[in-house]
PDB file of N, CA and C in Angstrom:
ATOM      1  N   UNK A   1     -71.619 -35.646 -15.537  1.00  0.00           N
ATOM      2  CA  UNK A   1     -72.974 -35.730 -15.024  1.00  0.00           C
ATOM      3  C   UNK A   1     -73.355 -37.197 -14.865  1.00  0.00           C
ATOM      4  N   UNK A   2     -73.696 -37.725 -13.626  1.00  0.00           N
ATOM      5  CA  UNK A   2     -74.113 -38.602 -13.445  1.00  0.00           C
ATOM      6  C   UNK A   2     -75.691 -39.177 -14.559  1.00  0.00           C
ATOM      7  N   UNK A   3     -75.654 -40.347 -14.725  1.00  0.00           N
ATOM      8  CA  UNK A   3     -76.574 -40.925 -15.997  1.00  0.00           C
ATOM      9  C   UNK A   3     -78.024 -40.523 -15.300  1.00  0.00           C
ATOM     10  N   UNK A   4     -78.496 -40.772 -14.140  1.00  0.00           N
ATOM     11  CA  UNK A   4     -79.883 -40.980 -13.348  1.00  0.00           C
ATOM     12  C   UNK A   4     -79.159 -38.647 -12.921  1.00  0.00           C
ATOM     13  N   UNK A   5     -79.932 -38.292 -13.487  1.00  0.00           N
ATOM     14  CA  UNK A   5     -79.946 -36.530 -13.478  1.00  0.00           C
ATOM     15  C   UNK A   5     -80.639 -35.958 -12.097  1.00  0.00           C
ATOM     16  N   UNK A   6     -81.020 -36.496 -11.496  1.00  0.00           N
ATOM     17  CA  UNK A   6     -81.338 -36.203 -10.030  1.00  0.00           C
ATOM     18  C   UNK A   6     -80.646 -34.762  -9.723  1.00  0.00           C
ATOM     19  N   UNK A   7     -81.855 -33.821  -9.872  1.00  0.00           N
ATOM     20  CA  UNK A   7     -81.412 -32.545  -9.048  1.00  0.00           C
ATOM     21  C   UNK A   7     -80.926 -32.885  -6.921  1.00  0.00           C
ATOM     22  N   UNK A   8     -79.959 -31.882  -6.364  1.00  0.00           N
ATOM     23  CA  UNK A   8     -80.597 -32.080  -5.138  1.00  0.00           C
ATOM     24  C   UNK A   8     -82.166 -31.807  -4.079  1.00  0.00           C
ATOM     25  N   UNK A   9     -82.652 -31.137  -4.740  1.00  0.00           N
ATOM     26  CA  UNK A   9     -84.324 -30.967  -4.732  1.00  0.00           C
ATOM     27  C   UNK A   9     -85.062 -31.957  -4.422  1.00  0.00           C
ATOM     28  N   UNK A  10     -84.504 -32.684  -6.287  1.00  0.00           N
ATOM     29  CA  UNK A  10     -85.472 -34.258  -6.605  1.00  0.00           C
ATOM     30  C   UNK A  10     -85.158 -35.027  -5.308  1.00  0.00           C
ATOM     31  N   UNK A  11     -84.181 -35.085  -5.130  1.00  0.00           N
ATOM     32  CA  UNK A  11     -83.677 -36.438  -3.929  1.00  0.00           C
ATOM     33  C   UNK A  11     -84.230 -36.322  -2.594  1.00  0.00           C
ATOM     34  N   UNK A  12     -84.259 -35.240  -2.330  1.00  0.00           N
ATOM     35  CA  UNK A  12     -84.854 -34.399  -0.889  1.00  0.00           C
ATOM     36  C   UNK A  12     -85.758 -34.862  -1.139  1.00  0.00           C
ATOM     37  N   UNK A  13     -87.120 -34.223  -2.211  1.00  0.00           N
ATOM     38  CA  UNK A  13     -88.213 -35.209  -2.370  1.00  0.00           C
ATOM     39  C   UNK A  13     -88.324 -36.274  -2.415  1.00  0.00           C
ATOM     40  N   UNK A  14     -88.066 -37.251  -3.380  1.00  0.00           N
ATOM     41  CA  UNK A  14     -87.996 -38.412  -3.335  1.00  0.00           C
ATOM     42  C   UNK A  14     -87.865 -39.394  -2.007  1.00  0.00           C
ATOM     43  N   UNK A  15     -86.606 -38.605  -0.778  1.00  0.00           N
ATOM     44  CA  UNK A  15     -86.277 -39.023   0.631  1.00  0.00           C
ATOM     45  C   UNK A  15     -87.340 -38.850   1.235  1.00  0.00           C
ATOM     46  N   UNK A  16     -88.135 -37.502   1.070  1.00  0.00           N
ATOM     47  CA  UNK A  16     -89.187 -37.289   1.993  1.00  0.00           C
ATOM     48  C   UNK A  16     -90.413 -37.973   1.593  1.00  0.00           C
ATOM     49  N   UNK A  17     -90.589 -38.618   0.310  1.00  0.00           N
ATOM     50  CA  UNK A  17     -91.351 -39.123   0.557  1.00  0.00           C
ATOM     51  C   UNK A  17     -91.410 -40.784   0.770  1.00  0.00           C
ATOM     52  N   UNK A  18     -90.468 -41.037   0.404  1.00  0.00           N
ATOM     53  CA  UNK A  18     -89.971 -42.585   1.373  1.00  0.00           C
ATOM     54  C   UNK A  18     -89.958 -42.914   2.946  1.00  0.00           C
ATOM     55  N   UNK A  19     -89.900 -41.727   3.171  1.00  0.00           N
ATOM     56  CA  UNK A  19     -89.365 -41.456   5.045  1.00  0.00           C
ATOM     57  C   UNK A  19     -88.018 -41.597   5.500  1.00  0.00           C
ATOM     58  N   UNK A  20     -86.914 -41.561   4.378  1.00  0.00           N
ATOM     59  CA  UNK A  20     -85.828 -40.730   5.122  1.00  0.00           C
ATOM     60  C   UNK A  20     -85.290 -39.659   5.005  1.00  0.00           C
ATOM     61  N   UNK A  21     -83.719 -39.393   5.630  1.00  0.00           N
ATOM     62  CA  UNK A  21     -83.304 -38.416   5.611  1.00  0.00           C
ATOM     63  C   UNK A  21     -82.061 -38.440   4.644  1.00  0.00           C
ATOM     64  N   UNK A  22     -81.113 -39.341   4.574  1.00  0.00           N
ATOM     65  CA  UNK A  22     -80.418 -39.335   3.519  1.00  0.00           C
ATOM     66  C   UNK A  22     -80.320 -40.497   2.978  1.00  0.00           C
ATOM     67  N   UNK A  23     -79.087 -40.646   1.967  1.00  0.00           N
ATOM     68  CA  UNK A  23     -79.294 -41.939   1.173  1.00  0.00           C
ATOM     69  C   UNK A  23     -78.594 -42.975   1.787  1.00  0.00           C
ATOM     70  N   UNK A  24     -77.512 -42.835   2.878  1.00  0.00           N
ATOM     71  CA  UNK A  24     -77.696 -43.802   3.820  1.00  0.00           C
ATOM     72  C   UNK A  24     -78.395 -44.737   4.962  1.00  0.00           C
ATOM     73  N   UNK A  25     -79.301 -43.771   5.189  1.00  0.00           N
ATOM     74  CA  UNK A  25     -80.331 -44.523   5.814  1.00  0.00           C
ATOM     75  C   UNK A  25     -80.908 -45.696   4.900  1.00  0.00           C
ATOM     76  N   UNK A  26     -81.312 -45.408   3.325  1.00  0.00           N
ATOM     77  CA  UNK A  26     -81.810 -46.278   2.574  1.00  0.00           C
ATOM     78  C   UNK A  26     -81.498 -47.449   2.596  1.00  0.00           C
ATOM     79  N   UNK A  27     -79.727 -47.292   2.539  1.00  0.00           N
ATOM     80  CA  UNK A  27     -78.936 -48.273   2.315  1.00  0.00           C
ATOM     81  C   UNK A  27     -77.951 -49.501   3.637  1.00  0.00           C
ATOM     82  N   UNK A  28     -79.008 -48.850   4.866  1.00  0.00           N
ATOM     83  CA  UNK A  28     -78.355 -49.445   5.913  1.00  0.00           C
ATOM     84  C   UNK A  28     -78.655 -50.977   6.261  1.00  0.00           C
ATOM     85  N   UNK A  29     -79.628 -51.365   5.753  1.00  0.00           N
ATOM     86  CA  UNK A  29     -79.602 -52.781   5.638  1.00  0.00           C
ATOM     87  C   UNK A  29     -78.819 -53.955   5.182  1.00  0.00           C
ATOM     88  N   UNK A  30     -77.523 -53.220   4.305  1.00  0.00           N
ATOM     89  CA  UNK A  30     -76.318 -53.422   3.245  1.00  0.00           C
ATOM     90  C   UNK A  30     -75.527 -53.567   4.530  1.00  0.00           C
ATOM     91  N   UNK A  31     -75.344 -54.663   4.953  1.00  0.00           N
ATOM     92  CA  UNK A  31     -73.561 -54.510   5.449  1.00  0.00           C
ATOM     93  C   UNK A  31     -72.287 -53.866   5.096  1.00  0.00           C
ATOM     94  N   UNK A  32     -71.611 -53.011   5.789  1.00  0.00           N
ATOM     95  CA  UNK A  32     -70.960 -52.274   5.127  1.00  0.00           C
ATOM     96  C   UNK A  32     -69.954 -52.700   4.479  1.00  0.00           C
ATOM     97  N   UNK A  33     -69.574 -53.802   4.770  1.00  0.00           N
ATOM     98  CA  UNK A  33     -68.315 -55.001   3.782  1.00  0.00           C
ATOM     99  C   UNK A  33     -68.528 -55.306   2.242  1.00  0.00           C
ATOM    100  N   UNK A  34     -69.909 -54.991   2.005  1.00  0.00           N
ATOM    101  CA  UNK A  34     -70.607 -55.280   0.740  1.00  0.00           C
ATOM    102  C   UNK A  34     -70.460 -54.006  -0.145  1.00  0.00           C
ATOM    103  N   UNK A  35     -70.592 -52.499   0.784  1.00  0.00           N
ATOM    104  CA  UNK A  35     -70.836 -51.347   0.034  1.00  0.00           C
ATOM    105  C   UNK A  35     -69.512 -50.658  -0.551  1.00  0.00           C
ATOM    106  N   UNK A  36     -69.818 -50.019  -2.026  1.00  0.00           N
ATOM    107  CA  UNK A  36     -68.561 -49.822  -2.259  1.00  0.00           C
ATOM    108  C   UNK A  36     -67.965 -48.699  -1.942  1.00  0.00           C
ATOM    109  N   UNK A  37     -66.988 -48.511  -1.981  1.00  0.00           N
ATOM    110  CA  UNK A  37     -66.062 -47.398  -1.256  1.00  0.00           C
ATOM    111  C   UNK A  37     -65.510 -46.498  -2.019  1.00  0.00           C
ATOM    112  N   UNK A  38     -65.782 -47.189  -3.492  1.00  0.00           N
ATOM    113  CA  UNK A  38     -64.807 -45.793  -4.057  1.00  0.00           C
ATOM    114  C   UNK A  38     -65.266 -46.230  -5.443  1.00  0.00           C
ATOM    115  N   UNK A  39     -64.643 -45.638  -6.464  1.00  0.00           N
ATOM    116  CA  UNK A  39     -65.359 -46.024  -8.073  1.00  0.00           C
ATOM    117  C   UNK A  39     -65.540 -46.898  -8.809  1.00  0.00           C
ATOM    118  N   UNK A  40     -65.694 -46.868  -9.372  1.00  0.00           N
ATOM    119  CA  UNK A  40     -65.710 -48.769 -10.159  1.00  0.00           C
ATOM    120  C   UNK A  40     -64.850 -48.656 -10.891  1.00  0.00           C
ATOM    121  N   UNK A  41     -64.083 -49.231 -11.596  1.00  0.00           N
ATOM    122  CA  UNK A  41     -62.532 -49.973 -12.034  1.00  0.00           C
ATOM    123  C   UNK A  41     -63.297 -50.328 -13.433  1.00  0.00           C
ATOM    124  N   UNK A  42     -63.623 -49.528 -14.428  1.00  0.00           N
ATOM    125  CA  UNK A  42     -64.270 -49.844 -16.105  1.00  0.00           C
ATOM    126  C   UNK A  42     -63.517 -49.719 -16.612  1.00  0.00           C
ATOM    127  N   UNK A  43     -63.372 -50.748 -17.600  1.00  0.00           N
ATOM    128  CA  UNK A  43     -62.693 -50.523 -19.171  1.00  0.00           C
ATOM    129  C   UNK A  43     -62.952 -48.922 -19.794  1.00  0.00           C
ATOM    130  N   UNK A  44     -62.002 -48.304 -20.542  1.00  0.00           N
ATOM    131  CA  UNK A  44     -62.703 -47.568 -21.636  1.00  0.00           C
ATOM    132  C   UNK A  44     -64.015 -47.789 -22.170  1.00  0.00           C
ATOM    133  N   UNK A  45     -64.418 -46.879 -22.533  1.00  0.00           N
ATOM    134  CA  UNK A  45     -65.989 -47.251 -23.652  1.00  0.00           C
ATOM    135  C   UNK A  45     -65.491 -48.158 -24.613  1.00  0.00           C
ATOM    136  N   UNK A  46     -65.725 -48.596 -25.336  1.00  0.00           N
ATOM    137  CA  UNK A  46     -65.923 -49.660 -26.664  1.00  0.00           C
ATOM    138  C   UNK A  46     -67.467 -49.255 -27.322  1.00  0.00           C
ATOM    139  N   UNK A  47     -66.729 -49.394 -28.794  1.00  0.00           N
ATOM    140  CA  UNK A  47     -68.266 -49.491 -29.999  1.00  0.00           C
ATOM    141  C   UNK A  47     -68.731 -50.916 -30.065  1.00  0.00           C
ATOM    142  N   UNK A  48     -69.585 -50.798 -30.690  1.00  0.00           N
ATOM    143  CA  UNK A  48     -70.536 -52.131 -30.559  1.00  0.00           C
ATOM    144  C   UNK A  48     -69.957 -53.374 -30.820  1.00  0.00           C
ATOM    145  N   UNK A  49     -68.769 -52.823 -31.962  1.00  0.00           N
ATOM    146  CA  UNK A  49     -68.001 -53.401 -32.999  1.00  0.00           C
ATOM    147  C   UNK A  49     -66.928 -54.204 -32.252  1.00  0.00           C
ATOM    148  N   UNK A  50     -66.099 -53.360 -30.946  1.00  0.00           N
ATOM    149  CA  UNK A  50     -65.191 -53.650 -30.326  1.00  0.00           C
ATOM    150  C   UNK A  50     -65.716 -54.940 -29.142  1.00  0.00           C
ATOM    151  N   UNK A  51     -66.819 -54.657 -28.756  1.00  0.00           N
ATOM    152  CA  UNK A  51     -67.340 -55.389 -27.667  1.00  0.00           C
ATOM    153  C   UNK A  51     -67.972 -56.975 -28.514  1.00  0.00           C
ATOM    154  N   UNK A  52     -68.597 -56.620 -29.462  1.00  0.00           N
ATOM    155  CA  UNK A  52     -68.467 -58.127 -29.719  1.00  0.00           C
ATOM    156  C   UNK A  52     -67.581 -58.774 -30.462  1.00  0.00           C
ATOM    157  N   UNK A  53     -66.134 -58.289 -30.716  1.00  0.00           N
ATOM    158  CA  UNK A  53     -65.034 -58.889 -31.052  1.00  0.00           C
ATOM    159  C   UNK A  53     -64.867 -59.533 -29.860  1.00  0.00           C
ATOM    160  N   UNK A  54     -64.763 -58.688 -29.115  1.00  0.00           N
ATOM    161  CA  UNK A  54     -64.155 -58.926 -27.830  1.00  0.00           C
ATOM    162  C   UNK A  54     -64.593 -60.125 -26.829  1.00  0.00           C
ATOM    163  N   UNK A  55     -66.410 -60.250 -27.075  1.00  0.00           N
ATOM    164  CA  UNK A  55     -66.924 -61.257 -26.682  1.00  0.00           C
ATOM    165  C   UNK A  55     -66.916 -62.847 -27.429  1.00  0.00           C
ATOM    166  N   UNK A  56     -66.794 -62.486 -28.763  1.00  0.00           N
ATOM    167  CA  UNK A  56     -66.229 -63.449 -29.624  1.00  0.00           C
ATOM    168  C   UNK A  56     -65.146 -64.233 -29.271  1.00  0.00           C
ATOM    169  N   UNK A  57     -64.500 -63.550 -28.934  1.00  0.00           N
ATOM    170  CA  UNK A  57     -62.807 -63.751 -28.638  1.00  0.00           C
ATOM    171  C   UNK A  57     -62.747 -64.490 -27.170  1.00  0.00           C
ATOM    172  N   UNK A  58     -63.800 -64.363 -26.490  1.00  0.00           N
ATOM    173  CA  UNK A  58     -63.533 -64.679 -24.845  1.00  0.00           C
ATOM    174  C   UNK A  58     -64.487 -66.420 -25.130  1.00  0.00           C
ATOM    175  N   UNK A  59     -65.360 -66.338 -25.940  1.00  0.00           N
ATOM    176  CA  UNK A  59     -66.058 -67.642 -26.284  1.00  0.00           C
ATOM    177  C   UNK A  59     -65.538 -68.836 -27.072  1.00  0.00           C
ATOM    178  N   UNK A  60     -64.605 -68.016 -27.759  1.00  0.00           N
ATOM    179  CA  UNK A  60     -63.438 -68.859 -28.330  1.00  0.00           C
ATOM    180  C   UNK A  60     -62.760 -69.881 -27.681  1.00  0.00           C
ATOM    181  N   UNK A  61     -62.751 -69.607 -26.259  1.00  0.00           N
ATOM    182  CA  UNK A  61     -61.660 -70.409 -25.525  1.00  0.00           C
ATOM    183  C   UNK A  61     -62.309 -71.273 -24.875  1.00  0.00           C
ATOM    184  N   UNK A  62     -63.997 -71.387 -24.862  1.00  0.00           N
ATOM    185  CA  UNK A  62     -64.962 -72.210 -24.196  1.00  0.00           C
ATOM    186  C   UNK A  62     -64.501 -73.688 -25.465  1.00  0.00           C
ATOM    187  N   UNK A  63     -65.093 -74.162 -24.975  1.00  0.00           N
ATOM    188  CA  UNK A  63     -65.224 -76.075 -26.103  1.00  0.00           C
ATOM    189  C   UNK A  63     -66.845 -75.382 -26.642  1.00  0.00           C
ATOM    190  N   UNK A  64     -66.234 -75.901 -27.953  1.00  0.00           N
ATOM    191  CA  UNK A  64     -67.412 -75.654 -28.791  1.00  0.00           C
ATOM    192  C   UNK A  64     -68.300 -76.972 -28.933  1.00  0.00           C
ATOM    193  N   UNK A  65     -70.154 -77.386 -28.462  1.00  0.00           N
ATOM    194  CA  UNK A  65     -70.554 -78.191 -28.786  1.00  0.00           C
ATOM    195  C   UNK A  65     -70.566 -79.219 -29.870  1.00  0.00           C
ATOM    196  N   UNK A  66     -69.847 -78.735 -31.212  1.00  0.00           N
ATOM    197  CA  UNK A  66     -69.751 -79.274 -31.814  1.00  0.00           C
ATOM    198  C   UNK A  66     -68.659 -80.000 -31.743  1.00  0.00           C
ATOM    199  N   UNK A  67     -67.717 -79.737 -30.992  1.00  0.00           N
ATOM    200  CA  UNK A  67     -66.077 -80.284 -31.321  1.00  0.00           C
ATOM    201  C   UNK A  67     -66.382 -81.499 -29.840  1.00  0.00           C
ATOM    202  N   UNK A  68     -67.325 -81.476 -28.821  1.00  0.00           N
ATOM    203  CA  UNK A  68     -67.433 -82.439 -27.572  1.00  0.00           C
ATOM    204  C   UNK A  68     -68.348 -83.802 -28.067  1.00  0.00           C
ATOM    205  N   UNK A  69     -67.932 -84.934 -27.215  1.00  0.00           N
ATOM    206  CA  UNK A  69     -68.804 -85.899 -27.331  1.00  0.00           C
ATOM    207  C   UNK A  69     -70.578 -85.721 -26.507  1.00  0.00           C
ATOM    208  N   UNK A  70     -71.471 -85.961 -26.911  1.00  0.00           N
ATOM    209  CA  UNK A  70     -72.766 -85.614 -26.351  1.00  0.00           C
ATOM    210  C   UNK A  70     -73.111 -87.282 -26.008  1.00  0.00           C
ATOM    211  N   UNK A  71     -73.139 -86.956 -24.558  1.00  0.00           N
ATOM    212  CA  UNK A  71     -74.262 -88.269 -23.869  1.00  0.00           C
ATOM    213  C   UNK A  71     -75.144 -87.837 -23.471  1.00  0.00           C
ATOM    214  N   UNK A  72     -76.335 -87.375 -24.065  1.00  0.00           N
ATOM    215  CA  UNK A  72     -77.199 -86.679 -24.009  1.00  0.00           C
ATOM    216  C   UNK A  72     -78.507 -87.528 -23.732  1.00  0.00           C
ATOM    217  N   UNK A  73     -78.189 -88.442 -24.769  1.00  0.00           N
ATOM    218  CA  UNK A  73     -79.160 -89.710 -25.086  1.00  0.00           C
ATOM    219  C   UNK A  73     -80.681 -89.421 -25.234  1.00  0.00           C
ATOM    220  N   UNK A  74     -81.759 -90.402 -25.181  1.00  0.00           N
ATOM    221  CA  UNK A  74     -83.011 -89.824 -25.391  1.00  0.00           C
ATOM    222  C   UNK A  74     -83.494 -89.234 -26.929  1.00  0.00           C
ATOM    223  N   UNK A  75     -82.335 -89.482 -27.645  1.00  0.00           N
ATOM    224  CA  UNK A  75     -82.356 -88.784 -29.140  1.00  0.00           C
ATOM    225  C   UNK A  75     -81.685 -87.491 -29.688  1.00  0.00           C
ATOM    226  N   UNK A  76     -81.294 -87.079 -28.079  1.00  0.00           N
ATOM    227  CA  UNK A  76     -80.475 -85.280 -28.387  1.00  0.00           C
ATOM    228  C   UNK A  76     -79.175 -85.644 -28.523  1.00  0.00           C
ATOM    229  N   UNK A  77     -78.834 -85.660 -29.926  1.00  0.00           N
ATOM    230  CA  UNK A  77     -77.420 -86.187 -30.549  1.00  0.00           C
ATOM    231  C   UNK A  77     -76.905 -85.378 -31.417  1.00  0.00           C
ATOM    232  N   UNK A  78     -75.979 -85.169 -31.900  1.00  0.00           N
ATOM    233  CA  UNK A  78     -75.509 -84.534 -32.798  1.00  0.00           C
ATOM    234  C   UNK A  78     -76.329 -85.091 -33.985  1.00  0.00           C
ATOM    235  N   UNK A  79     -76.598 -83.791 -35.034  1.00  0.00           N
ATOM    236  CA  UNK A  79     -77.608 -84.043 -36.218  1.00  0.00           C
ATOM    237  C   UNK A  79     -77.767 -82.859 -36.941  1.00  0.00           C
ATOM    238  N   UNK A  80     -77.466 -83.231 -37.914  1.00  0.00           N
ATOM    239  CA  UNK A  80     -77.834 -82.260 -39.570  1.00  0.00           C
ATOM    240  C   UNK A  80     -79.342 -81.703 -39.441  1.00  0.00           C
ATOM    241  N   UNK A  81     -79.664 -80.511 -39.278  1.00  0.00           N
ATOM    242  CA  UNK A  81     -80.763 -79.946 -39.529  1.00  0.00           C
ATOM    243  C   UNK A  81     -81.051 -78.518 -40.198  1.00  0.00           C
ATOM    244  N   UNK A  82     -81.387 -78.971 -41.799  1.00  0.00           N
ATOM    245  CA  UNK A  82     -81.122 -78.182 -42.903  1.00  0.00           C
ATOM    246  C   UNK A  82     -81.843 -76.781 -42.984  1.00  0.00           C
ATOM    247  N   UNK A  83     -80.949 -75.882 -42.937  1.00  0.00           N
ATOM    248  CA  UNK A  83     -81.704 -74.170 -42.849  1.00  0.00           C
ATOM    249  C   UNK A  83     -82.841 -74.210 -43.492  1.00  0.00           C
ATOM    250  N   UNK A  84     -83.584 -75.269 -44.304  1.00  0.00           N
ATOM    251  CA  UNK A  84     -84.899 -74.273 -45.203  1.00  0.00           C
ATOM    252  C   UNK A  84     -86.103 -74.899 -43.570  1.00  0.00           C
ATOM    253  N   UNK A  85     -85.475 -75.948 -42.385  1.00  0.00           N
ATOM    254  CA  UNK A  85     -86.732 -76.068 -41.561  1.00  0.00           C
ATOM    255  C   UNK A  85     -86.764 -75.104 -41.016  1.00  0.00           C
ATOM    256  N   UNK A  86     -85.957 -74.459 -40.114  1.00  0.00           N
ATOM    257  CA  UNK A  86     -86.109 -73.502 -39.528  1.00  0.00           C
ATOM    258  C   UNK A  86     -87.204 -72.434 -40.470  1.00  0.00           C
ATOM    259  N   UNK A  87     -86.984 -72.352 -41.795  1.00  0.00           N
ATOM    260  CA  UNK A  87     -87.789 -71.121 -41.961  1.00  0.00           C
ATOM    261  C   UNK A  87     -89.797 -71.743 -42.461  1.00  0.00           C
ATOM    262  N   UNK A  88     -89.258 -73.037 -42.366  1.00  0.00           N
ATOM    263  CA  UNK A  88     -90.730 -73.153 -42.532  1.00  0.00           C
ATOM    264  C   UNK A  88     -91.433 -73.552 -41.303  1.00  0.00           C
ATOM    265  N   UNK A  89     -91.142 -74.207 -40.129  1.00  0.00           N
ATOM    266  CA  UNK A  89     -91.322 -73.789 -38.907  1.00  0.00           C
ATOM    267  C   UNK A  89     -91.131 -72.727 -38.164  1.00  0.00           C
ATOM    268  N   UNK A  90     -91.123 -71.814 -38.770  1.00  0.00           N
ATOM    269  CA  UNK A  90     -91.340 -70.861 -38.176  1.00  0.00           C
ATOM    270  C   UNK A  90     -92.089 -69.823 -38.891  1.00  0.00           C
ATOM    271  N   UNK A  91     -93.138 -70.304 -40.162  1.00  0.00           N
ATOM    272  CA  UNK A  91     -94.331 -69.942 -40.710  1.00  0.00           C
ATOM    273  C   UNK A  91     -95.536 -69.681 -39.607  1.00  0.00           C
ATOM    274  N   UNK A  92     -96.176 -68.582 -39.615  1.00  0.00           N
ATOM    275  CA  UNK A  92     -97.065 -68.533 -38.827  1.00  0.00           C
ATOM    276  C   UNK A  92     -98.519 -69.468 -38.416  1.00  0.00           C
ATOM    277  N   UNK A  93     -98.722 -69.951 -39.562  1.00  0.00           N
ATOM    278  CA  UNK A  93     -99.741 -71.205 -39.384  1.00  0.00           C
ATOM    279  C   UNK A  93     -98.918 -72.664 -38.542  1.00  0.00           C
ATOM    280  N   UNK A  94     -97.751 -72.512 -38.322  1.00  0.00           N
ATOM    281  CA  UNK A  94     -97.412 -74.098 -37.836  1.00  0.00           C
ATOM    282  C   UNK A  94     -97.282 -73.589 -36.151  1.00  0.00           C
ATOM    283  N   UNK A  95     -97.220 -72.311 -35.747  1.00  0.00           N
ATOM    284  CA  UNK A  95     -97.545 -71.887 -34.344  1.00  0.00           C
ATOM    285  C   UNK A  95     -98.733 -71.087 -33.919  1.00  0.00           C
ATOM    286  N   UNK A  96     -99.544 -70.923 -34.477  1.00  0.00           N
ATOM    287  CA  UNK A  96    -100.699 -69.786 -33.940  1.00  0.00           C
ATOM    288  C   UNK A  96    -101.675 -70.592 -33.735  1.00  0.00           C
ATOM    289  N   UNK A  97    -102.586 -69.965 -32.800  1.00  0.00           N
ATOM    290  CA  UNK A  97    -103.570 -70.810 -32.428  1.00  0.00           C
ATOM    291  C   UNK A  97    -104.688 -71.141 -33.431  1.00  0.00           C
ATOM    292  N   UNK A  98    -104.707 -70.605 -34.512  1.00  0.00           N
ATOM    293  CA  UNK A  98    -105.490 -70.398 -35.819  1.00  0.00           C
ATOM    294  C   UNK A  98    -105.192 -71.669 -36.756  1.00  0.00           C
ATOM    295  N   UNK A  99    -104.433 -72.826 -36.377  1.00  0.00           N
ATOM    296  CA  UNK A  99    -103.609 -73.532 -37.243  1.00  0.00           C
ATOM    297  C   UNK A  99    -104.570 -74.614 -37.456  1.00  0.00           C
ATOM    298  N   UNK A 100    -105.302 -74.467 -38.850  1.00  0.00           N
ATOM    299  CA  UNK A 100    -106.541 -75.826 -39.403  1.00  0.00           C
ATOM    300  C   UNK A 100    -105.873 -77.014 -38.747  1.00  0.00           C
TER     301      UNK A 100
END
């Protein structure tokens, strides 16, 4: 079963009330070099578990910011910035508009 459950009924409606007749008409503005012809070419499913190994694994092979030189300049340099700021900037009095 297709994911979008569209009776043939629904679609008839739906056409008639767009103003066409089938779902090519919709789509005739698409050059036909663009439209696809046949199914899509997917991996198996994967669990959540598998897919972000998997994305892990593909980011791996990027250069990690930390391992590149930064000419960034202006002050955006490589720099130690100790986990307890993050959690106190991001206390609700140091962003709300309520802040004495």
């Amino acid at each position: 079963m297709p994911y979008i459950s569209n009776t043939d009924r629904d679609r008839q409606e739906i056409y008639a009330r767009i103003g066409i007749k089938k779902f090519d008409d919709l789509i005739q503005a698409i050059p036909e070099k663009f439209r696809l012809k046949g199914d899509l070419k997917l991996d198996e499913p994967m669990s959540e578990l598998e897919i972000t190994s998997k994305i892990k694994g593909q980011t791996c092979q990027n250069l990690c910011a930390q391992n590149a030189n930064s000419f960034l300049g202006a002050g955006v340099y490589d720099h130690f910035i100790p986990a307890a700021v993050d959690s106190i900037v991001s206390r609700p009095e140091f962003f709300t508009a309520y802040t004495p």
